[in-house]
Each structure stands twice: as structure tokens, then as C-alpha cells.
C-alpha atoms as a PDB file:
ATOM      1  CA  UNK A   1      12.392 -14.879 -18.354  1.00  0.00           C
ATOM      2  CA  UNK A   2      15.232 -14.004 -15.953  1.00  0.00           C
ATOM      3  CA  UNK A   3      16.501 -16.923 -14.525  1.00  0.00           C
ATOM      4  CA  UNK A   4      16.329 -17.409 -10.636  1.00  0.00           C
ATOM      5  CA  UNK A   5      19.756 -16.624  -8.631  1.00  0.00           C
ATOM      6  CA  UNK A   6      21.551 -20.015  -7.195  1.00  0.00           C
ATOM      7  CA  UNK A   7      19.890 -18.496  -3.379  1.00  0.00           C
ATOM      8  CA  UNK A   8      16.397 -18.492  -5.218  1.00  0.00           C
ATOM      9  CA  UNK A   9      14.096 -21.478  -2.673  1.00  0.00           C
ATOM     10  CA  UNK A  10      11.879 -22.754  -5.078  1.00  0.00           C
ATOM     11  CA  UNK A  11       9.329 -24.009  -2.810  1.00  0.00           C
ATOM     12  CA  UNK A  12       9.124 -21.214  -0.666  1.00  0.00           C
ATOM     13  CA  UNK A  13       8.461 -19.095  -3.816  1.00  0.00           C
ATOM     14  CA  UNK A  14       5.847 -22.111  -4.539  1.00  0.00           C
ATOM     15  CA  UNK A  15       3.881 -21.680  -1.527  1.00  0.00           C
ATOM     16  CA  UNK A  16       3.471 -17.592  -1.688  1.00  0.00           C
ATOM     17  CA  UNK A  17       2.319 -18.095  -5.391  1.00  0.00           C
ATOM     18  CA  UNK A  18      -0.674 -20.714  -4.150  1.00  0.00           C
ATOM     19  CA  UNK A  19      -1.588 -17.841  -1.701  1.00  0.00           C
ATOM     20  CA  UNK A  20      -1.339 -14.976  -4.252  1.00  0.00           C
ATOM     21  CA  UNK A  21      -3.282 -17.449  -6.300  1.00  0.00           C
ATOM     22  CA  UNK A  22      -6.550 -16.125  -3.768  1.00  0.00           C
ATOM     23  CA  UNK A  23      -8.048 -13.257  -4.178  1.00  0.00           C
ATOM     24  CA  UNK A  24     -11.258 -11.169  -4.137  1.00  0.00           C
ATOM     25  CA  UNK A  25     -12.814 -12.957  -7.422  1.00  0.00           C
ATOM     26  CA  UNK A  26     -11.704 -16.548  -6.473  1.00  0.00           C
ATOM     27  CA  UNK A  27     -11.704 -16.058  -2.696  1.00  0.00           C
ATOM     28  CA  UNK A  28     -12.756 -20.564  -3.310  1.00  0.00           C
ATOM     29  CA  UNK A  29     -10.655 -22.388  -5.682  1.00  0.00           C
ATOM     30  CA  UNK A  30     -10.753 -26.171  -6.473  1.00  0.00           C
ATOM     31  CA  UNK A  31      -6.914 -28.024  -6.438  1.00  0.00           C
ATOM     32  CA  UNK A  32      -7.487 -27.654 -10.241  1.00  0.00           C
ATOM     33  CA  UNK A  33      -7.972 -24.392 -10.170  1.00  0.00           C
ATOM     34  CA  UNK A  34      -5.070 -23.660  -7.933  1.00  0.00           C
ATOM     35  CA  UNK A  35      -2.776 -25.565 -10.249  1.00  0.00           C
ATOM     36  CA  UNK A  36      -3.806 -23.892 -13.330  1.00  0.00           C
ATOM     37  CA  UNK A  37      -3.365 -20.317 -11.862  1.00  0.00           C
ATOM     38  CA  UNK A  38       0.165 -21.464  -9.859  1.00  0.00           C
ATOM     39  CA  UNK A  39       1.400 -23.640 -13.173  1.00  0.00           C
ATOM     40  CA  UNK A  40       2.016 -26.471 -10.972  1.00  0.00           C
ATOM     41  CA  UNK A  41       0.994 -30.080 -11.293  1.00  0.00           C
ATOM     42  CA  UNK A  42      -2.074 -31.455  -9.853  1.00  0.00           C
ATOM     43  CA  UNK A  43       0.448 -33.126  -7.101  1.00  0.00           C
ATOM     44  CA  UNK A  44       2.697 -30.367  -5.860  1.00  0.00           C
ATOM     45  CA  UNK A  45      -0.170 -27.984  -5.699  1.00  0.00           C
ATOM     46  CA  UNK A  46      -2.223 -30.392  -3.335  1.00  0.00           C
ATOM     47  CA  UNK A  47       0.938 -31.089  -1.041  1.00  0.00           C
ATOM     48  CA  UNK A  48       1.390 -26.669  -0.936  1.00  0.00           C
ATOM     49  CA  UNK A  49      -2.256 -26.887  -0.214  1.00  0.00           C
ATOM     50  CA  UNK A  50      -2.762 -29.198   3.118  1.00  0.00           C
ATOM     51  CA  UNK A  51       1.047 -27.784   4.340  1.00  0.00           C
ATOM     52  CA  UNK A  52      -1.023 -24.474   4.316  1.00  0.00           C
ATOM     53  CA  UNK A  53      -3.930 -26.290   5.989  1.00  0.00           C
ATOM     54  CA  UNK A  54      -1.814 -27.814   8.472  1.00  0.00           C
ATOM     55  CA  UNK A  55      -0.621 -24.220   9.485  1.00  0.00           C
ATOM     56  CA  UNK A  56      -3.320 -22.761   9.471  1.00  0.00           C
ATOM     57  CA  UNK A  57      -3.572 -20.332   6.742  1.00  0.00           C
ATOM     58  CA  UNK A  58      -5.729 -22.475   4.166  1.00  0.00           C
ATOM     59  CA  UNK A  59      -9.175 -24.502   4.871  1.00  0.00           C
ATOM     60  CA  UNK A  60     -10.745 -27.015   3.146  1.00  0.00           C
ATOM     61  CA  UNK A  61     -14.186 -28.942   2.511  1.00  0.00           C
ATOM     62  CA  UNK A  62     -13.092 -31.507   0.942  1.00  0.00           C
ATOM     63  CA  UNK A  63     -13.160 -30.071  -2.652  1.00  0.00           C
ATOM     64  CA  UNK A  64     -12.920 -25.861  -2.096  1.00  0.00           C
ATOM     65  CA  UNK A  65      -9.672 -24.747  -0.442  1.00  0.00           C
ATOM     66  CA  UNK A  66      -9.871 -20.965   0.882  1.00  0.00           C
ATOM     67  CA  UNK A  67      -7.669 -18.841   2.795  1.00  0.00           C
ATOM     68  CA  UNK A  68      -8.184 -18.008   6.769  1.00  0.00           C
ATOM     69  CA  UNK A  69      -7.458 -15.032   8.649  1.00  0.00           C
ATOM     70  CA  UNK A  70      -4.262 -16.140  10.229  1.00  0.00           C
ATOM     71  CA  UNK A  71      -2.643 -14.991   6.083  1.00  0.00           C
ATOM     72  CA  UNK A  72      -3.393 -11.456   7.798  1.00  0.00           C
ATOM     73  CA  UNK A  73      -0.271 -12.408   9.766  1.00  0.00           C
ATOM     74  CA  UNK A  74       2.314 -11.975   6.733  1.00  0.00           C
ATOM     75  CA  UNK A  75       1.087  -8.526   6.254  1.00  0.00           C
ATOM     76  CA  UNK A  76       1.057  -7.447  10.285  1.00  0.00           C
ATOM     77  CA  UNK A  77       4.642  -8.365  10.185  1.00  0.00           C
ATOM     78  CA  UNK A  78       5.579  -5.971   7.055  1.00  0.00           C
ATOM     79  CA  UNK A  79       3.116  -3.196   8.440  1.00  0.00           C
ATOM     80  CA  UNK A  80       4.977  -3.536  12.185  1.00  0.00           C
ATOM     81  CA  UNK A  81       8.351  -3.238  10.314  1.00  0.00           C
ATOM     82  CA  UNK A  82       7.656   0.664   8.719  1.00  0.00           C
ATOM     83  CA  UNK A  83       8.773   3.362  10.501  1.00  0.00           C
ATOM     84  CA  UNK A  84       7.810   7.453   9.883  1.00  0.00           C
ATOM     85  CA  UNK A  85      10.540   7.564   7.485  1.00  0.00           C
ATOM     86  CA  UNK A  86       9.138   4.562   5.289  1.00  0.00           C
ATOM     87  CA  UNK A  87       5.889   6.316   5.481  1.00  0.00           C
ATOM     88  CA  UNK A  88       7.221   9.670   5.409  1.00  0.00           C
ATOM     89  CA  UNK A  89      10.431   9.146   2.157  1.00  0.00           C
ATOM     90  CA  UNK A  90       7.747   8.583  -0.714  1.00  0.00           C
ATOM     91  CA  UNK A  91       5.782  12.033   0.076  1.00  0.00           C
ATOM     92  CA  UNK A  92       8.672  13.846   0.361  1.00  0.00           C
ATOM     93  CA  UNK A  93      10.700  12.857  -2.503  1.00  0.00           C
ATOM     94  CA  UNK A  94       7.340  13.801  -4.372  1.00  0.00           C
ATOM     95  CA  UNK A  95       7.312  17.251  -2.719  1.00  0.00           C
ATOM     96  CA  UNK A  96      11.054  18.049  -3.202  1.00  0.00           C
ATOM     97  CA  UNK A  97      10.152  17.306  -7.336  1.00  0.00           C
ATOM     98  CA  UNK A  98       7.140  19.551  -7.314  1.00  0.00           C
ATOM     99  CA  UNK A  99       8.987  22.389  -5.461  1.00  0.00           C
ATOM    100  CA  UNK A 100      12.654  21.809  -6.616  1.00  0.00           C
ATOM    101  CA  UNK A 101      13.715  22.549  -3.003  1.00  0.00           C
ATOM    102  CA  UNK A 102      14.856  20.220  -0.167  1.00  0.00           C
ATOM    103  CA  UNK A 103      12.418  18.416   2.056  1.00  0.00           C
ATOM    104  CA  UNK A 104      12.641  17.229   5.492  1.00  0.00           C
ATOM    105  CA  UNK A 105      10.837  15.188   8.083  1.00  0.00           C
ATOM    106  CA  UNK A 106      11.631  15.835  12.316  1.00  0.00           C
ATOM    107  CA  UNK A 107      10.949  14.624  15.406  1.00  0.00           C
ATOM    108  CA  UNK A 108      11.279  16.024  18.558  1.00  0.00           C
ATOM    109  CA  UNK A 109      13.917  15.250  21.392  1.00  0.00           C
ATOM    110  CA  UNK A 110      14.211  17.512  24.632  1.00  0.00           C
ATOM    111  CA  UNK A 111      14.579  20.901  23.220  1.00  0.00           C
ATOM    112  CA  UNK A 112      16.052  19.729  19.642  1.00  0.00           C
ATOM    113  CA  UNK A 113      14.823  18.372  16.142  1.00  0.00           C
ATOM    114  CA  UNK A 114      15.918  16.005  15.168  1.00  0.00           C
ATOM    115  CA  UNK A 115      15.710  15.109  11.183  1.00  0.00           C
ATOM    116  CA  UNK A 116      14.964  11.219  10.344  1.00  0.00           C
ATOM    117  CA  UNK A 117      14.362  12.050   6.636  1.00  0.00           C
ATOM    118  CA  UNK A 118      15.199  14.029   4.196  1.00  0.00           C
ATOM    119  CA  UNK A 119      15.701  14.441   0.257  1.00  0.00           C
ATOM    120  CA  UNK A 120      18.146  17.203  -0.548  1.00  0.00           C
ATOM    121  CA  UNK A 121      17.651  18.977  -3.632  1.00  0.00           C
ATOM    122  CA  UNK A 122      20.967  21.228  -2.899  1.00  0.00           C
ATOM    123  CA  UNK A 123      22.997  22.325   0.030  1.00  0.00           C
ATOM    124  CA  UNK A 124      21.238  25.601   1.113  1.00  0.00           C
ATOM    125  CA  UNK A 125      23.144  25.862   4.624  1.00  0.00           C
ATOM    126  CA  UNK A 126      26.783  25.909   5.670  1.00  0.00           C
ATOM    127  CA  UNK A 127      26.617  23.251   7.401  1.00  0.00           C
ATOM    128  CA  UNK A 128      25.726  19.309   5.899  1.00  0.00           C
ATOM    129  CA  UNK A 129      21.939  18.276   7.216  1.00  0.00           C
ATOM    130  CA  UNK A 130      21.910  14.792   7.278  1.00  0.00           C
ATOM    131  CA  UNK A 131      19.643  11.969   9.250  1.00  0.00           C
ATOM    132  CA  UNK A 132      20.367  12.454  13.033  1.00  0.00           C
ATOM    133  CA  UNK A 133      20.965  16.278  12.684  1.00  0.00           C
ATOM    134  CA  UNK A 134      19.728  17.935  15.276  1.00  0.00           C
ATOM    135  CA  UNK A 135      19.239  21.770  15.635  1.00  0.00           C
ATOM    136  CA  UNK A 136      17.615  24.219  18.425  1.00  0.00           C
ATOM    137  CA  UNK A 137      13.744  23.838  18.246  1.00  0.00           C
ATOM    138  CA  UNK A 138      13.376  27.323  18.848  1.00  0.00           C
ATOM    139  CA  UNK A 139      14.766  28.392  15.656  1.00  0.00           C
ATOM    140  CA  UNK A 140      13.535  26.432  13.203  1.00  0.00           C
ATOM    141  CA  UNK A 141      10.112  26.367  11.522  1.00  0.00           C
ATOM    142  CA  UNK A 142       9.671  22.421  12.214  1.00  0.00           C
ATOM    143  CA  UNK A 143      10.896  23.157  16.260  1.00  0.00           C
ATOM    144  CA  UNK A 144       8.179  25.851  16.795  1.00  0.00           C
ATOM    145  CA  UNK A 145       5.358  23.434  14.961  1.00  0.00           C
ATOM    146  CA  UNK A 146       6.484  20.411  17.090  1.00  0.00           C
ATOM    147  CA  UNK A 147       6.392  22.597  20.435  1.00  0.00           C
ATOM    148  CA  UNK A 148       2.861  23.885  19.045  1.00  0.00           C
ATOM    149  CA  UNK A 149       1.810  21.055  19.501  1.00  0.00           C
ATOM    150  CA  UNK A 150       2.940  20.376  22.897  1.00  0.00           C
ATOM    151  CA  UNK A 151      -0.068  20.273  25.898  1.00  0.00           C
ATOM    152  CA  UNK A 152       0.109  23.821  28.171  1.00  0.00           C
ATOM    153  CA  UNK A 153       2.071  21.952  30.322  1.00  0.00           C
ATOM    154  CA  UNK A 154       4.528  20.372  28.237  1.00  0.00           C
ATOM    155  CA  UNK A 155       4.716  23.961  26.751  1.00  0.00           C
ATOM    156  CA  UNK A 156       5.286  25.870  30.083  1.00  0.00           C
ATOM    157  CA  UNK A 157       7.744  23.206  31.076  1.00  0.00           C
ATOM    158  CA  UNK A 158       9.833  23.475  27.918  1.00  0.00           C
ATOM    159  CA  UNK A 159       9.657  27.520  27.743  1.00  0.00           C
ATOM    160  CA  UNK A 160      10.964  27.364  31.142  1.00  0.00           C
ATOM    161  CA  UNK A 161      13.904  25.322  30.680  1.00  0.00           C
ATOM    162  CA  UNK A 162      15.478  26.628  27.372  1.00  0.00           C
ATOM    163  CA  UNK A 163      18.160  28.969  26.979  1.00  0.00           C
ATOM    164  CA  UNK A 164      17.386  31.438  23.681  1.00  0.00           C
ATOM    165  CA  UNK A 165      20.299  32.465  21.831  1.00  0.00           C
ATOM    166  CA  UNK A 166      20.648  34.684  18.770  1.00  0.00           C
ATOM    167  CA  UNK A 167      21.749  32.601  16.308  1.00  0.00           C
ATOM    168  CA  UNK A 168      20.897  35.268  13.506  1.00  0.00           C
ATOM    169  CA  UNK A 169      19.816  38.751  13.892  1.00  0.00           C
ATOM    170  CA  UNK A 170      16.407  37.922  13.368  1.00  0.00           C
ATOM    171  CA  UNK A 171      15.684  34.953  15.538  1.00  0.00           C
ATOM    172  CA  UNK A 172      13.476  35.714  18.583  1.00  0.00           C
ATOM    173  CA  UNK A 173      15.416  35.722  21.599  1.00  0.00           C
ATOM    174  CA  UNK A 174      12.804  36.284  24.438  1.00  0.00           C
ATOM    175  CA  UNK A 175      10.268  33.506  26.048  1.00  0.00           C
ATOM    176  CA  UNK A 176       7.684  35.920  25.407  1.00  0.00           C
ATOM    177  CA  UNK A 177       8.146  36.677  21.826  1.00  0.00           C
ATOM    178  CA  UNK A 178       8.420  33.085  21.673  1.00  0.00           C
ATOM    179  CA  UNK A 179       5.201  31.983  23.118  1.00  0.00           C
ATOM    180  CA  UNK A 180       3.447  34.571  20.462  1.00  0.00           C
ATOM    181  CA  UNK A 181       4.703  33.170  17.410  1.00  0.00           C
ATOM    182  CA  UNK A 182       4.203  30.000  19.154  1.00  0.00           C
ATOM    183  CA  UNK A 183       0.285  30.636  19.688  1.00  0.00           C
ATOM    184  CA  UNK A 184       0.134  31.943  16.149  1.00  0.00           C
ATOM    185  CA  UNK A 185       1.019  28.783  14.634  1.00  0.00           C
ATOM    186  CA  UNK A 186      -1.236  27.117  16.639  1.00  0.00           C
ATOM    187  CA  UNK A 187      -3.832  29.190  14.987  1.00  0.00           C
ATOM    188  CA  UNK A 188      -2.322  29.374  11.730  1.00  0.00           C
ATOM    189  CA  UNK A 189      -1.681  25.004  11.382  1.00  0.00           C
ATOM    190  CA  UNK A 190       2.004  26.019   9.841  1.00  0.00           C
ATOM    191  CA  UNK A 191       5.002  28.229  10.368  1.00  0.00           C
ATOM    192  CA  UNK A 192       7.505  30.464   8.430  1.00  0.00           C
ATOM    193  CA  UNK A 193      10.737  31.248  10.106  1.00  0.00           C
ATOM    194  CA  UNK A 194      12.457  33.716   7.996  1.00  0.00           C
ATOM    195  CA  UNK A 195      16.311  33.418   8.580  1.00  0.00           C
ATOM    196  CA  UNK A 196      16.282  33.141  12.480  1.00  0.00           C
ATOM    197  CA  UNK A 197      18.520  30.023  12.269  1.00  0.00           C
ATOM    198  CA  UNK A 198      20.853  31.195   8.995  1.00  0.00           C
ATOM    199  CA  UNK A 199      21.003  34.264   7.420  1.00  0.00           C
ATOM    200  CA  UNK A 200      19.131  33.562   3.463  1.00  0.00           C
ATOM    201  CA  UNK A 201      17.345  30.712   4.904  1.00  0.00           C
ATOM    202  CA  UNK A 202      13.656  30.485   4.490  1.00  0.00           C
ATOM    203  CA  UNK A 203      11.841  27.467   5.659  1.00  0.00           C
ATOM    204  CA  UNK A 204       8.263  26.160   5.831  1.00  0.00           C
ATOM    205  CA  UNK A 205       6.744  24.030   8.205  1.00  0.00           C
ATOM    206  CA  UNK A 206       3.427  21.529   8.762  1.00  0.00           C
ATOM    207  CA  UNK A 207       2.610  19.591  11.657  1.00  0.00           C
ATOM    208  CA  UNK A 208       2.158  15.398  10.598  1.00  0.00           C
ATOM    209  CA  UNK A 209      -0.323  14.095  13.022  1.00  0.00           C
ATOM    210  CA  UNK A 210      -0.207  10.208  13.828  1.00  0.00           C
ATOM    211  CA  UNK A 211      -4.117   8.440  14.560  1.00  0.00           C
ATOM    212  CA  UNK A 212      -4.739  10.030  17.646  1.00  0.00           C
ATOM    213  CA  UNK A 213      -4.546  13.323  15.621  1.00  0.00           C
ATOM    214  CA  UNK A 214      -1.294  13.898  17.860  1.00  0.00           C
ATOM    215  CA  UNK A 215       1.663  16.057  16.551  1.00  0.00           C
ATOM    216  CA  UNK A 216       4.329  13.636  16.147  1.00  0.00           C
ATOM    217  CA  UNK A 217       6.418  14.738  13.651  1.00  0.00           C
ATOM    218  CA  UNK A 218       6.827  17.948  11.128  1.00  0.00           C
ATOM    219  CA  UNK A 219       7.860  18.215   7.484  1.00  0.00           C
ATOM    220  CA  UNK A 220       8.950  21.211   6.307  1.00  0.00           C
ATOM    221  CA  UNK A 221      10.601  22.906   2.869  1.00  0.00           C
ATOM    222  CA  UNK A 222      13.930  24.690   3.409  1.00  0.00           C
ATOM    223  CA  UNK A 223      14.353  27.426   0.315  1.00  0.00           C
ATOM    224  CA  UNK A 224      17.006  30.318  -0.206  1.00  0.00           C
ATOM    225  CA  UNK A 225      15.776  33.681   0.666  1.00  0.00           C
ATOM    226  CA  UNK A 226      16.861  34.907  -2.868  1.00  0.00           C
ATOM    227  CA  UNK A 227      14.487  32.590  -4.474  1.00  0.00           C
ATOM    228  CA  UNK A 228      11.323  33.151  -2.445  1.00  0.00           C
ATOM    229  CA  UNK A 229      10.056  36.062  -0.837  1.00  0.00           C
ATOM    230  CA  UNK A 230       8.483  35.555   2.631  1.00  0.00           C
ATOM    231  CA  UNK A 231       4.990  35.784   0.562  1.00  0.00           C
ATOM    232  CA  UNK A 232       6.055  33.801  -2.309  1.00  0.00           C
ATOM    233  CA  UNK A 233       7.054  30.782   0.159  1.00  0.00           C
ATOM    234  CA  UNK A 234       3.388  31.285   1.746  1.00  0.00           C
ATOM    235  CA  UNK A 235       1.980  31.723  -1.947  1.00  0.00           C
ATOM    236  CA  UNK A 236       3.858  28.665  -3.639  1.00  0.00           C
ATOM    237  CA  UNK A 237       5.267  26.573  -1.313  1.00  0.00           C
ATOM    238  CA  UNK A 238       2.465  26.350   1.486  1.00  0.00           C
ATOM    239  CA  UNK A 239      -0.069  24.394  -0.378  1.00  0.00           C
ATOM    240  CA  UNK A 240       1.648  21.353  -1.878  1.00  0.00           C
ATOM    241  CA  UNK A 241       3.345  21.427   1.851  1.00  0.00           C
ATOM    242  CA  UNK A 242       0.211  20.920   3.794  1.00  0.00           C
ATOM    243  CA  UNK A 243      -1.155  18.440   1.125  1.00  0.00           C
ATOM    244  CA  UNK A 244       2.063  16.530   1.571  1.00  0.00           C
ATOM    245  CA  UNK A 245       1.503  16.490   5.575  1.00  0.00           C
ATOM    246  CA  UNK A 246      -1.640  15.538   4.957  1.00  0.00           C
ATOM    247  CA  UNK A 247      -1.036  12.626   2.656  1.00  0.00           C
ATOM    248  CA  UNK A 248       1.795  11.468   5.582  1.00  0.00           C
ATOM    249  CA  UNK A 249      -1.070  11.581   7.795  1.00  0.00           C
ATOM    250  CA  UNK A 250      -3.038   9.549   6.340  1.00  0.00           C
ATOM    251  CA  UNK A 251      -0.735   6.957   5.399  1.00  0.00           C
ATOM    252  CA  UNK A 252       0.377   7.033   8.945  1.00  0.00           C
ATOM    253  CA  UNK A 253      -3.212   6.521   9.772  1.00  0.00           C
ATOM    254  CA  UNK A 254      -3.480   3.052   7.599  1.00  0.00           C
ATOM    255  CA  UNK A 255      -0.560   1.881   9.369  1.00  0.00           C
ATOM    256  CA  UNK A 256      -1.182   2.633  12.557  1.00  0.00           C
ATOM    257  CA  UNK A 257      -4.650   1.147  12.639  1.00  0.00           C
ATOM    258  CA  UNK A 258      -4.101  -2.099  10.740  1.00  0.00           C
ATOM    259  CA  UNK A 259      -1.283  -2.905  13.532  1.00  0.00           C
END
């Protein structure tokens, strides 16, 4: 047994284990029982056990001790604590092993993504994408899902206050152009953009919805145009993206309701 580090508090490790010690087939234990299943004496387990009663978190009749709803408290702390990108890393580290390409999640700030996770698999661009990078919504497959998922009016507003530059010969450089591929991956629940932000860069996009069923965020899969074809990306790489969205979704969901 690993021995305990000299900042180990022994009673404070005590009193979670006579918590733990409850659960769905002894939701009622006996101080006996409690002892047995904490390997404490009869003593120490009965002082744990009316310190938790005095707080609050334990009840007792006299001879059953159970635990009360305020123990919900210790977990609404942790579940107020994670952010999209605790929610978010696990997926996409799973994603960028099943694709062997990078993996990114965004958010959305004025006219810009913004990336607040990632998981590099290698450098595909010239320049380094790191957490905080932000690039021209316009031109980049997560940018057009986020702005998809804008109301009209946000929409109208942000169309009418960007400036479209060709970054690439191939990125679309008029409003109107713009709002068509903008309706079509409304329709379509994704987007491609096929080196309109750097030439040989394919990427792949999926709206993450939040409770609501609000766009907040978009996770995408950033490839070299030499390794997938614009079909092959729709053909390979769509799927496990949208399942990964998905599974963000829903974790997103769990947290966002139990807090």
C-alpha cells in the first residue's frame, strides 16, 4: 500500500470514506456497519458520524444513520467547476485517435473563433494553433457553423459589419456568396471549407449545442488536402465528427441540468 504523503489529513480522508461508505445497496447502515466498511473502530466512526449529523449531511434514528440531500452539495461544487473544455478534451482526444488528425473545439467572439481546446495530432498550418487562437469566422468551417447558428438578426447584423478578405484563392469573398453557404449549412447540420483559410487545408465542422439546444460552440477536424479528398473528408471524417458533437452535447446536457 503506498504510503500517504506528510500533507495527507487523515481525518478529512476519514470522513469522505464514511460517506463513500453509502450507497444504493446500503443507502441505512448501523455504526457497526459503518465501521466495518470504513475499517475504523466502533469510536472514531460514531464521532465521523454525529460531526456529519451536526452538519447536516447524515441523519439518524437512533440506531440507522443515512445520508441527506445537502451530500448533493459536494458534487454541485465539482459540476459548477467544469467548463466546455473539461467537457469538451475527453471527446476530442478520442476523435483525434480514431481519425489520426487534429481536433478542435471554438467559441465565438465578435466576428472571430476563438479555439479553447484542442489536441494536435501534427502541425498542418504555418502558423502554431494554440488555446486563445483566434481566426476570421468567415473562413473557417467552425466560423460559418457558429454564425449558422446565429438568430436572422444576429446574422444580418454580423453580415453587415464584416469586412471579407481573400485570404486564399478559394475563400468566398462576397456577403452574398456568404449567406448561401451559410444557409446550406444550416440545412446540411455541418460544413466543409476546402482551403479558403490556407491553401492544402481541409477542415470539418459540427455545431455542439448546450441544453437549450443552442449553438454554443463547434468542433471540427482540420486534415491536409493531400490526405483527403473533399469527398473522402465527407465519407470518413463526417461521421465519427457528428457522433463526437453529439456525445459533447450530451455531456454538456448532464452538466448543465444537474447545476
Amino acid at each position: 500500500m503506498t504510503e500517504p504523503s506528510p500533507d495527507y489529513v487523515q481525518s478529512l480522508g476519514r470522513g469522505l470514506a464514511v460517506i463513500r461508505s453509502f450507497d444504493a445497496e446500503h443507502p441505512r447502515r448501523t455504526l457497526s456497519d459503518v465501521a466495518k466498511a470504513t475499517d475504523l473502530t466502533r469510536a472514531t466512526a460514531r464521532r465521523f458520524l454525529l460531526t456529519l449529523v451536526e452538519l447536516g449531511y447524515v441523519r439518524s434514528d437512533g440506531a440507522l444513520f443515512w445520508l441527506t440531500p445537502r451530500v448533493l452539495e459536494l458534487g454541485y461544487s465539482y459540476l459548477s467547476s467544469i467548463t466546455l473544455p473539461d467537457v469538451a478534451g475527453p471527446h476530442l482526444e478520442s476523435l483525434a485517435k480514431q481519425v489520426h488528425e487534429s481536433t478542435s473545439v471554438s467559441i465565438l467572439d465578435g466576428a472571430d473563433v476563438v479555439y479553447i481546446a484542442r489536441v494536435p495530432v501534427s502541425r498542418i498550418m504555418t502558423v502554431s494553433i494554440n488555446i486563445g487562437t483566434r481566426f476570421p469566422a468567415y473562413a473557417t468551417s467552425m466560423g460559418r457553423v457558429l454564425v449558422a447558428g446565429l438568430s436572422d438578426t444576429e446574422l444580418d447584423d454580423y453580415l453587415a459589419t464584416i469586412t471579407l478578405a481573400p485570404l486564399t484563392g478559394r475563400t468566398i469573398i462576397t456577403v452574398d456568396g456568404l449567406r448561401k453557404e451559410l444557409a446550406k449549412v444550416r440545412a446540411d447540420g455541418y460544413c466543409v471549407v476546402d482551403q479558403e483559410l490556407e491553401e492544402g487545408l481541409r477542415s470539418l465542422a459540427a455545431p455542439i449545442r448546450d441544453h437549450t439546444g443552442t449553438v454554443t460552440a463547434a468542433v471540427n477536424i482540420s486534415t491536409q488536402a493531400a490526405r483527403y479528398s473533399a469527398a473522402a473528408v465527407r465519407k470518413d471524417l463526417l461521421p465519427p465528427l457528428l457522433a463526437t458533437a453529439e456525445a459533447i452535447h450530451l455531456d454538456l446536457t448532464r452538466v448543465q441540468t444537474q447545476t
